[in-house]
Protein backbone atom coordinates (compact mmCIF):
# COMPACT_ATOMS: atom_id res chain seq x y z
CA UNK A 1 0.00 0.00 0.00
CA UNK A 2 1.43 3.44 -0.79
CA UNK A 3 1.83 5.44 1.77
CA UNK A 4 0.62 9.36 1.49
CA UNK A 5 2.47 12.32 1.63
CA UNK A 6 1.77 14.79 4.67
CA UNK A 7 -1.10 16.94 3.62
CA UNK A 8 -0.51 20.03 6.18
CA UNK A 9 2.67 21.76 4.87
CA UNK A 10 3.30 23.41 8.36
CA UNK A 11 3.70 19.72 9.69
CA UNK A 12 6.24 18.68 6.97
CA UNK A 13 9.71 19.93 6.64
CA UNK A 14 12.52 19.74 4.24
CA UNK A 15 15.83 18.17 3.93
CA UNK A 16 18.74 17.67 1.74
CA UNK A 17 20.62 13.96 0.80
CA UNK A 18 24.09 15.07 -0.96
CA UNK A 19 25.31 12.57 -3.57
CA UNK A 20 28.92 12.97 -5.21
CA UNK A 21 28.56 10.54 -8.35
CA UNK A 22 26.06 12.65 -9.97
CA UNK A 23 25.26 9.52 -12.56
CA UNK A 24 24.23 7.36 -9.60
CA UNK A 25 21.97 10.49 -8.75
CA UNK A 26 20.56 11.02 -12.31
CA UNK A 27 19.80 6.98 -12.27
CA UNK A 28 17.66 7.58 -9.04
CA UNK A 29 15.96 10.06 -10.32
CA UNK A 30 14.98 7.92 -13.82
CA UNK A 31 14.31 8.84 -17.26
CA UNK A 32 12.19 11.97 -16.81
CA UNK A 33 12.26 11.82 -13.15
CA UNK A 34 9.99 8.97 -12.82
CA UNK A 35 11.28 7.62 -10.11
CA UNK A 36 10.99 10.42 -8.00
CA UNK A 37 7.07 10.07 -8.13
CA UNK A 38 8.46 5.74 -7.06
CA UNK A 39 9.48 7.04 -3.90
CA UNK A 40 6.36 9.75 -3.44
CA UNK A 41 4.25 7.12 -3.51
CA UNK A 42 6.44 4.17 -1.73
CA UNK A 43 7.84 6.48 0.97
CA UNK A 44 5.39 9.05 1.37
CA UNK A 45 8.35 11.88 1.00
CA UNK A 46 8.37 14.69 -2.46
CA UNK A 47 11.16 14.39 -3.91
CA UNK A 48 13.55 16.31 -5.99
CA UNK A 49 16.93 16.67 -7.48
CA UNK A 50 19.13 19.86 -7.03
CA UNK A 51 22.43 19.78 -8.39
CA UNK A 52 24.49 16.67 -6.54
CA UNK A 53 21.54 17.04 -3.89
CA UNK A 54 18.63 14.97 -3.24
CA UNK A 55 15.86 17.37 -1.58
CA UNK A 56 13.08 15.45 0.50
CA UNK A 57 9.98 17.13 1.85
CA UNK A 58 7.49 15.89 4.09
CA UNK A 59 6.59 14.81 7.28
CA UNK A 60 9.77 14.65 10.12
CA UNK A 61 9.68 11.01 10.64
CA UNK A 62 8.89 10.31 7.23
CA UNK A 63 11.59 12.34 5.74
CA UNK A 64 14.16 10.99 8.54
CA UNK A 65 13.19 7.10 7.11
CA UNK A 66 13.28 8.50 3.27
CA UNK A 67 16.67 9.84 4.22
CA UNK A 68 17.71 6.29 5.50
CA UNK A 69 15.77 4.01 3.26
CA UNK A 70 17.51 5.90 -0.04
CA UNK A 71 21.02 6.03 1.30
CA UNK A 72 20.88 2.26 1.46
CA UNK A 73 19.68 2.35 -2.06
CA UNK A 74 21.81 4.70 -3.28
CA UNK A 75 24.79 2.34 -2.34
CA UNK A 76 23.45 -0.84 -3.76
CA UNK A 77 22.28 1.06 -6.97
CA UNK A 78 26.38 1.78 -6.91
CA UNK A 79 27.50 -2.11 -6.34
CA UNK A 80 24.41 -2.89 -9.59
CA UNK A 81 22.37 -5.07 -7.30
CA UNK A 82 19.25 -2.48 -8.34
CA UNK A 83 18.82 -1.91 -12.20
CA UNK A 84 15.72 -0.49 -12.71
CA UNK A 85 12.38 1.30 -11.59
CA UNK A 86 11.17 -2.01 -10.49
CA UNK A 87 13.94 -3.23 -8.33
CA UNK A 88 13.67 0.12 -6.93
CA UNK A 89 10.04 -0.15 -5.79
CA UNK A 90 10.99 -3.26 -4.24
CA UNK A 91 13.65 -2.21 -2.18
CA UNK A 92 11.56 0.93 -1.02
CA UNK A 93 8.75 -1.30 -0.27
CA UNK A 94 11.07 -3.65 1.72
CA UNK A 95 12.39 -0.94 3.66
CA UNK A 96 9.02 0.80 4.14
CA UNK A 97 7.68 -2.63 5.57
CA UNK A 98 11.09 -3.35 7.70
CA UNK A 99 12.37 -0.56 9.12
CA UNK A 100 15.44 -2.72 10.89
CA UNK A 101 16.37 -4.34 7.61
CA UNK A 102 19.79 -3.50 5.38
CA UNK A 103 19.86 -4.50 1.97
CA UNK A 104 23.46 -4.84 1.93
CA UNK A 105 22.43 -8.15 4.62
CA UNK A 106 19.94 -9.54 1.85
CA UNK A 107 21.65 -8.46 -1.32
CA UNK A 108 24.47 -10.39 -1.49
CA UNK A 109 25.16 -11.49 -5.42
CA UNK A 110 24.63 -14.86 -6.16
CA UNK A 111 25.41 -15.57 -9.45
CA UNK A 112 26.39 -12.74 -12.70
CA UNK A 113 24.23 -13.78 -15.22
CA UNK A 114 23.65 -12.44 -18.53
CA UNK A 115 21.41 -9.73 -17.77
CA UNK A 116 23.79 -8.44 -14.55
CA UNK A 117 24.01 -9.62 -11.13
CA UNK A 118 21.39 -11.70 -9.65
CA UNK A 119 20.94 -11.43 -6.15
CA UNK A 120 17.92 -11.46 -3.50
CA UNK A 121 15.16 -9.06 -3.71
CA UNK A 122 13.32 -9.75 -0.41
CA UNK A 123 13.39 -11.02 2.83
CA UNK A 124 12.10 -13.97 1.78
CA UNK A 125 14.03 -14.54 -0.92
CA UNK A 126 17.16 -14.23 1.03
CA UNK A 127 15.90 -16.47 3.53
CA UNK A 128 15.89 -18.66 0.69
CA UNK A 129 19.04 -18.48 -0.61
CA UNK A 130 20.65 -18.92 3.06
CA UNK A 131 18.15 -22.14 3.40
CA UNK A 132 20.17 -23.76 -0.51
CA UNK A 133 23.49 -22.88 1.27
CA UNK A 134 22.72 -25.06 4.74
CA UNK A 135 20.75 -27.57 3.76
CA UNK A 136 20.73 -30.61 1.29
CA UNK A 137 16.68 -30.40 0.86
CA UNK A 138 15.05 -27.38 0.38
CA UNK A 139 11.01 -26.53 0.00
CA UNK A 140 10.38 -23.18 -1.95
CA UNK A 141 6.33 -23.14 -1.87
CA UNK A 142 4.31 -20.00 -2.96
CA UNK A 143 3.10 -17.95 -5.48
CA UNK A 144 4.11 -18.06 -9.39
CA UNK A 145 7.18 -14.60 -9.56
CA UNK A 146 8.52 -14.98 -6.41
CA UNK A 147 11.72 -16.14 -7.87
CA UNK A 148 11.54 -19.69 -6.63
CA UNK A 149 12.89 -21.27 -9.52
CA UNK A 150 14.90 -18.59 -10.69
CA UNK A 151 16.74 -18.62 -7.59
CA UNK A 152 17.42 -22.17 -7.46
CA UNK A 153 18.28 -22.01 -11.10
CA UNK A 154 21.17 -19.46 -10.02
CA UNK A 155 22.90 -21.12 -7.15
CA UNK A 156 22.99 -24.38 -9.04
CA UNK A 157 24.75 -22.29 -12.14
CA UNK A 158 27.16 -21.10 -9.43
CA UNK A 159 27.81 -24.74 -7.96
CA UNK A 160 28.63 -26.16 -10.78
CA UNK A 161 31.06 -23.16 -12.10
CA UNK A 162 32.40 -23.57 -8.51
CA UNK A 163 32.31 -27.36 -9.11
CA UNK A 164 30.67 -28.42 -5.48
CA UNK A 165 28.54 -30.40 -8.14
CA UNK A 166 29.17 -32.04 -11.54
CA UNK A 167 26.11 -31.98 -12.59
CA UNK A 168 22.98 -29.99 -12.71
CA UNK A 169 19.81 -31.85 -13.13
CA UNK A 170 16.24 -29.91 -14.21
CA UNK A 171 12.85 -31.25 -13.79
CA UNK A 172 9.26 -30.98 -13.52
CA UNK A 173 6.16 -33.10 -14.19
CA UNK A 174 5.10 -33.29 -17.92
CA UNK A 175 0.88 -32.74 -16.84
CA UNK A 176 -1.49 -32.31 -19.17
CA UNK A 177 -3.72 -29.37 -18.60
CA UNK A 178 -6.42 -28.84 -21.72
CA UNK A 179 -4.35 -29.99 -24.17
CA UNK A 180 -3.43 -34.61 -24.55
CA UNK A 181 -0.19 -35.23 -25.22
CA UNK A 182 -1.03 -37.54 -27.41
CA UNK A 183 -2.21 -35.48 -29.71
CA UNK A 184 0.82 -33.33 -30.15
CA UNK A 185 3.45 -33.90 -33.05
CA UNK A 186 6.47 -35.84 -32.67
CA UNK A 187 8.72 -38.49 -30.72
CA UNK A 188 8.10 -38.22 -26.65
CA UNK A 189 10.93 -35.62 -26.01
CA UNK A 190 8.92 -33.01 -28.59
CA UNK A 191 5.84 -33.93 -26.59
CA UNK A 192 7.68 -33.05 -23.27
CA UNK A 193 9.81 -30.13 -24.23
CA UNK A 194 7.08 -27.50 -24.34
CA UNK A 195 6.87 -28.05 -20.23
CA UNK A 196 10.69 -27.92 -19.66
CA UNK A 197 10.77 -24.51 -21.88
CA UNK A 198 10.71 -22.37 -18.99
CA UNK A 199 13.44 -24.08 -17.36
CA UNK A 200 15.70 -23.55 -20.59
CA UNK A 201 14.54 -19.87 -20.61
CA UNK A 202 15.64 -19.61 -17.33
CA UNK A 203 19.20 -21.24 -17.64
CA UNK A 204 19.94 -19.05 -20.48
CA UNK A 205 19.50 -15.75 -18.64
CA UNK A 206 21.99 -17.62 -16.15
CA UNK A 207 24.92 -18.23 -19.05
CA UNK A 208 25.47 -17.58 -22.50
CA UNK A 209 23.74 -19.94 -25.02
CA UNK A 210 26.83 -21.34 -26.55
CA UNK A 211 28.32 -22.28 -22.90
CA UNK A 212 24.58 -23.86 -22.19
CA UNK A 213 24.16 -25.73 -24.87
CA UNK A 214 27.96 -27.57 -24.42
CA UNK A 215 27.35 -28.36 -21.15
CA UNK A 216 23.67 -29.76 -22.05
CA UNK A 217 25.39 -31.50 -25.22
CA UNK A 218 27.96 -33.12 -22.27
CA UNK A 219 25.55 -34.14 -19.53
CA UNK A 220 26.74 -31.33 -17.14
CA UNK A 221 23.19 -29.77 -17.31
CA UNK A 222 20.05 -32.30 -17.87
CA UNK A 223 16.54 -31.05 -18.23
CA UNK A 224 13.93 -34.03 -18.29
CA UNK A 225 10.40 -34.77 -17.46
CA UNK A 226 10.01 -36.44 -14.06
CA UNK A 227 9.78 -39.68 -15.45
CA UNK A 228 12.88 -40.13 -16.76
CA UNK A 229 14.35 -40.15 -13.11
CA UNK A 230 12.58 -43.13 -11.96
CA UNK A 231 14.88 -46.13 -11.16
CA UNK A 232 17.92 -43.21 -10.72
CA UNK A 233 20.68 -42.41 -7.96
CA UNK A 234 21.14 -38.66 -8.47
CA UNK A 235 24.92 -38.37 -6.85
CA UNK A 236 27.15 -35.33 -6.79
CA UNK A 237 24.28 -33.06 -8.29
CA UNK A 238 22.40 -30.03 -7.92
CA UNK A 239 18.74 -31.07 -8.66
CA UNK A 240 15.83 -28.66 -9.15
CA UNK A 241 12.06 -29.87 -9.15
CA UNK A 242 9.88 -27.34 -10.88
CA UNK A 243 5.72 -27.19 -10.64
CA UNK A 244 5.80 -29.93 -7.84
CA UNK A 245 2.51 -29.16 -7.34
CA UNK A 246 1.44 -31.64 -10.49
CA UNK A 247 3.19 -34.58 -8.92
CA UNK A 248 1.33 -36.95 -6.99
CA UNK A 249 2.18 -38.39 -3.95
CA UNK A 250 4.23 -41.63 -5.35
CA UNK A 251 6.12 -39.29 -7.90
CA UNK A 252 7.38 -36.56 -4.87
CA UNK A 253 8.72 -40.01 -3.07
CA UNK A 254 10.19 -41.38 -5.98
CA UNK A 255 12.06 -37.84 -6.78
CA UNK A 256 13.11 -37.76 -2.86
CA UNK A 257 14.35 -40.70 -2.57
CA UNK A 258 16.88 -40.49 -6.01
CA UNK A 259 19.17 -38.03 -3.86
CA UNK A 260 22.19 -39.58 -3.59
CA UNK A 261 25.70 -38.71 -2.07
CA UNK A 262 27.14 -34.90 -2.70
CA UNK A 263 23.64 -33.98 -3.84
CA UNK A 264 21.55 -31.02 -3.24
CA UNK A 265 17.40 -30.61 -4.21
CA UNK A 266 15.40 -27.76 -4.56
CA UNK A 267 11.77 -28.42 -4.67
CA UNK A 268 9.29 -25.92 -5.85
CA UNK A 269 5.82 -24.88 -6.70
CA UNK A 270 2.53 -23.76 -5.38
CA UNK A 271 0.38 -25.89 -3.39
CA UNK A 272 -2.75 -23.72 -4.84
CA UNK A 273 -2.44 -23.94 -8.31
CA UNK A 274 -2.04 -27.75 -9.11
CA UNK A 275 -3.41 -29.38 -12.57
CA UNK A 276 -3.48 -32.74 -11.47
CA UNK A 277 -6.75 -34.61 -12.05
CA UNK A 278 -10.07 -34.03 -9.48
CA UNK A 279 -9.31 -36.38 -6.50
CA UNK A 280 -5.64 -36.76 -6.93
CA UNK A 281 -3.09 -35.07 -4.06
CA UNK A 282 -0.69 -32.73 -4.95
CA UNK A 283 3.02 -34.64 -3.99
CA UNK A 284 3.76 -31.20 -2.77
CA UNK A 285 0.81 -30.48 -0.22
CA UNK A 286 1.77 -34.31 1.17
CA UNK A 287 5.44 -33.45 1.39
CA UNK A 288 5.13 -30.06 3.44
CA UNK A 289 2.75 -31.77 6.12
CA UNK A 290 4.97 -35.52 6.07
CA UNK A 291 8.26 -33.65 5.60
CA UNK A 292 7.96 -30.75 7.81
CA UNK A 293 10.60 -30.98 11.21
CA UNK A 294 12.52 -33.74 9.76
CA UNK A 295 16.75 -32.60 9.82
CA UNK A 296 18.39 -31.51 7.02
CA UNK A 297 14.98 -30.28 5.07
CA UNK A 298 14.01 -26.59 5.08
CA UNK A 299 11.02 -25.55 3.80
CA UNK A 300 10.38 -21.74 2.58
CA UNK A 301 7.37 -20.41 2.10
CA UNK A 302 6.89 -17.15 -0.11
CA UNK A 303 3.92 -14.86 0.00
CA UNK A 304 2.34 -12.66 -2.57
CA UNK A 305 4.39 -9.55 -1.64
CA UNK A 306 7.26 -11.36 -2.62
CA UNK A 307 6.33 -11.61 -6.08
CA UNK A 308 9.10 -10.23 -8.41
CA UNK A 309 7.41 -9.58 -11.71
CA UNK A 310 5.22 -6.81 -12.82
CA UNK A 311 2.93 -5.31 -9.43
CA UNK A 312 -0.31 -6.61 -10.99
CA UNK A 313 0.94 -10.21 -10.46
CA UNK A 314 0.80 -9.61 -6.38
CA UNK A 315 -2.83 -7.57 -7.00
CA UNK A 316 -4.02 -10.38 -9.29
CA UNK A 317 -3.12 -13.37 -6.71
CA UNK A 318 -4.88 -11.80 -3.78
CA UNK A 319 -7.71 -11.26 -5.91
CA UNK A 320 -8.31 -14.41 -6.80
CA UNK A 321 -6.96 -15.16 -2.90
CA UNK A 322 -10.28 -12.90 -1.65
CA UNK A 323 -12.80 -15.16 -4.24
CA UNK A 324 -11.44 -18.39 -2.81
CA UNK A 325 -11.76 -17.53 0.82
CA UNK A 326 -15.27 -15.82 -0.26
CA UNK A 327 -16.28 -19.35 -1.36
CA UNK A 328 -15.17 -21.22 1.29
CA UNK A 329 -17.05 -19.16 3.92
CA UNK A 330 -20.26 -19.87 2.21
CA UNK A 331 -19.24 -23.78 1.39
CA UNK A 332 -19.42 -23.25 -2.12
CA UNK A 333 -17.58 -26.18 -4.21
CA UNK A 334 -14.81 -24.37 -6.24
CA UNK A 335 -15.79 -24.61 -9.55
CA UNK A 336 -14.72 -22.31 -12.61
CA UNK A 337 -17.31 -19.61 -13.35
CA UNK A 338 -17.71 -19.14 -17.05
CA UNK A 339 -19.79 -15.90 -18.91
């Protein structure tokens, strides 16, 4: 929720943020000054630039946390851990909502990718990362954007450059959802590859194509449907299980129980949006309530704020968050509502 400017100018006052690098300045500001009206609305200050100064204007406190909230910003803007108007949003919405927090403490890089450094965005998120570093099973269960798989995607990039793995292993169920298999062209790997496609998109914003495709070509980096790990010993690997909300119970099991020695998993998905067949349970719903306690497993759960693609994607999910819990007030069966 934005949070409004002081509307009695006798209340507000004004004060000045000095910046030497005038670039890192004009980048603040954005094309236009666009991002000043970013931290009106996320902060609650004015905002203006003067010069190599950044004037604020609004209410004490509020200018006092502007003044604080930007100078962290400023300096991660400087290491290239914030690109754009969006990752600035984010962090002023982080700080807004956690006053205590530093972003230098949740920022740290994880991987440079293609398109810059990678590197948490939230609290959650860097929960997340820490939770991959000390633990050989990890849970990542929430909302589609929240950087789940992107995440996972990036550490396993950087444990195989680092080679704590020799091998990086992508997978997710191949469910059908509108659309038979069967009835799409070719041999089963064309059937299958249109559900792995996001996982390839993925990998190549982690590396550059050529360097992906070798290392696919060599067997460093495997992306398969979940069936093809059945009757497997996964050792010395970095394994990522995408949309684990379509397995069922015996597939989650069969995944789990591949790990083998030097390996690492990442499961993910949300328990809410699962396209397996009326009646069947979601491997990942069973996992989280069987799994949950047990040693070496950590299980992370993300929440619409965290969502890391365009705002409307947080707005949209707790939309359709508000209709569910409408329904099951009035003990309506959830069924699809069609004009």
């Amino acid at each position: 929720m934005a949070r409004p400017v002081s509307p009695d100018p006798a209340l507000s006052i004004t004060a000045d943020l000095e910046v030497e690098d005038r670039d890192l300045l004009v980048r603040l500001g954005g094309p236009e000054g666009e991002h000043l009206e970013t931290i009106r609305r996320e902060l609650g200050v004015t905002a203006g630039v003067r010069g190599n100064q950044l004037f604020l204007r609004g209410a004490p406190d509020d200018v006092a946390a502007a003044q604080r909230a930007l100078t962290q910003v400023l300096e991660q803007m400087a290491r290239g851990t914030l690109r754009d108007g969006r990752d600035l949003a984010r962090a002023l919405r982080t700080l807004r909502d956690n006053p205590g927090l530093r972003l230098r403490d949740q920022s740290e890089p994880v991987l440079i990718g293609r398109r810059g450094t990678i590197s948490p965005k939230s609290p959650a998120q860097s929960h997340y990362v820490r939770a991959i570093h000390q633990h050989d099973v990890i849970f990542g269960i929430g909302p589609a954007g929240t950087g789940k798989t992107y995440l996972a995607m990036a550490m396993a990039v950087r444990a195989l450059s680092e080679r704590r793995v020799e091998r990086i292993i992508l997978t997710r169920p191949a469910v059908e959802a509108g659309e038979k298999l069967g009835f799409l062209p070719g041999d089963l790997a064309e059937k299958v590859n249109p559900y792995l496609r996001p996982l390839y998109d993925a990998l190549h914003d982690m590396m550059d194509l050529d360097r992906a495709q070798q290392l696919i070509a060599r067997g460093a980096i495997e992306v398969a449907p979940l069936a093809f790990m059945r009757g497997r010993t996964l050792n010395d690997c970095f394994a990522i299980f995408d949309e684990a909300q379509n397995s069922t119970t015996e597939q989650m099991k069969m995944f789990l129980t591949r790990l083998g020695f030097g390996s690492k998993a990442v499961i993910t998905g949300d328990i809410t949006q699962t396209d397996l067949p009326s009646g069947r349970t979601s491997g990942l719903a069973d996992a989280s309530r069987v799994l949950q306690g047990l040693d070496g497993i950590a299980f992370c759960r993300f929440r619409d704020e965290d969502v890391v693609r365009h705002p409307l994607v947080a707005e949209i999910i707790r939309a359709y968050d508000r209709r569910d819990a409408a329904r099951a007030e009035r003990a309506e069966p959830g069924t699809d509502d069609e004009e």
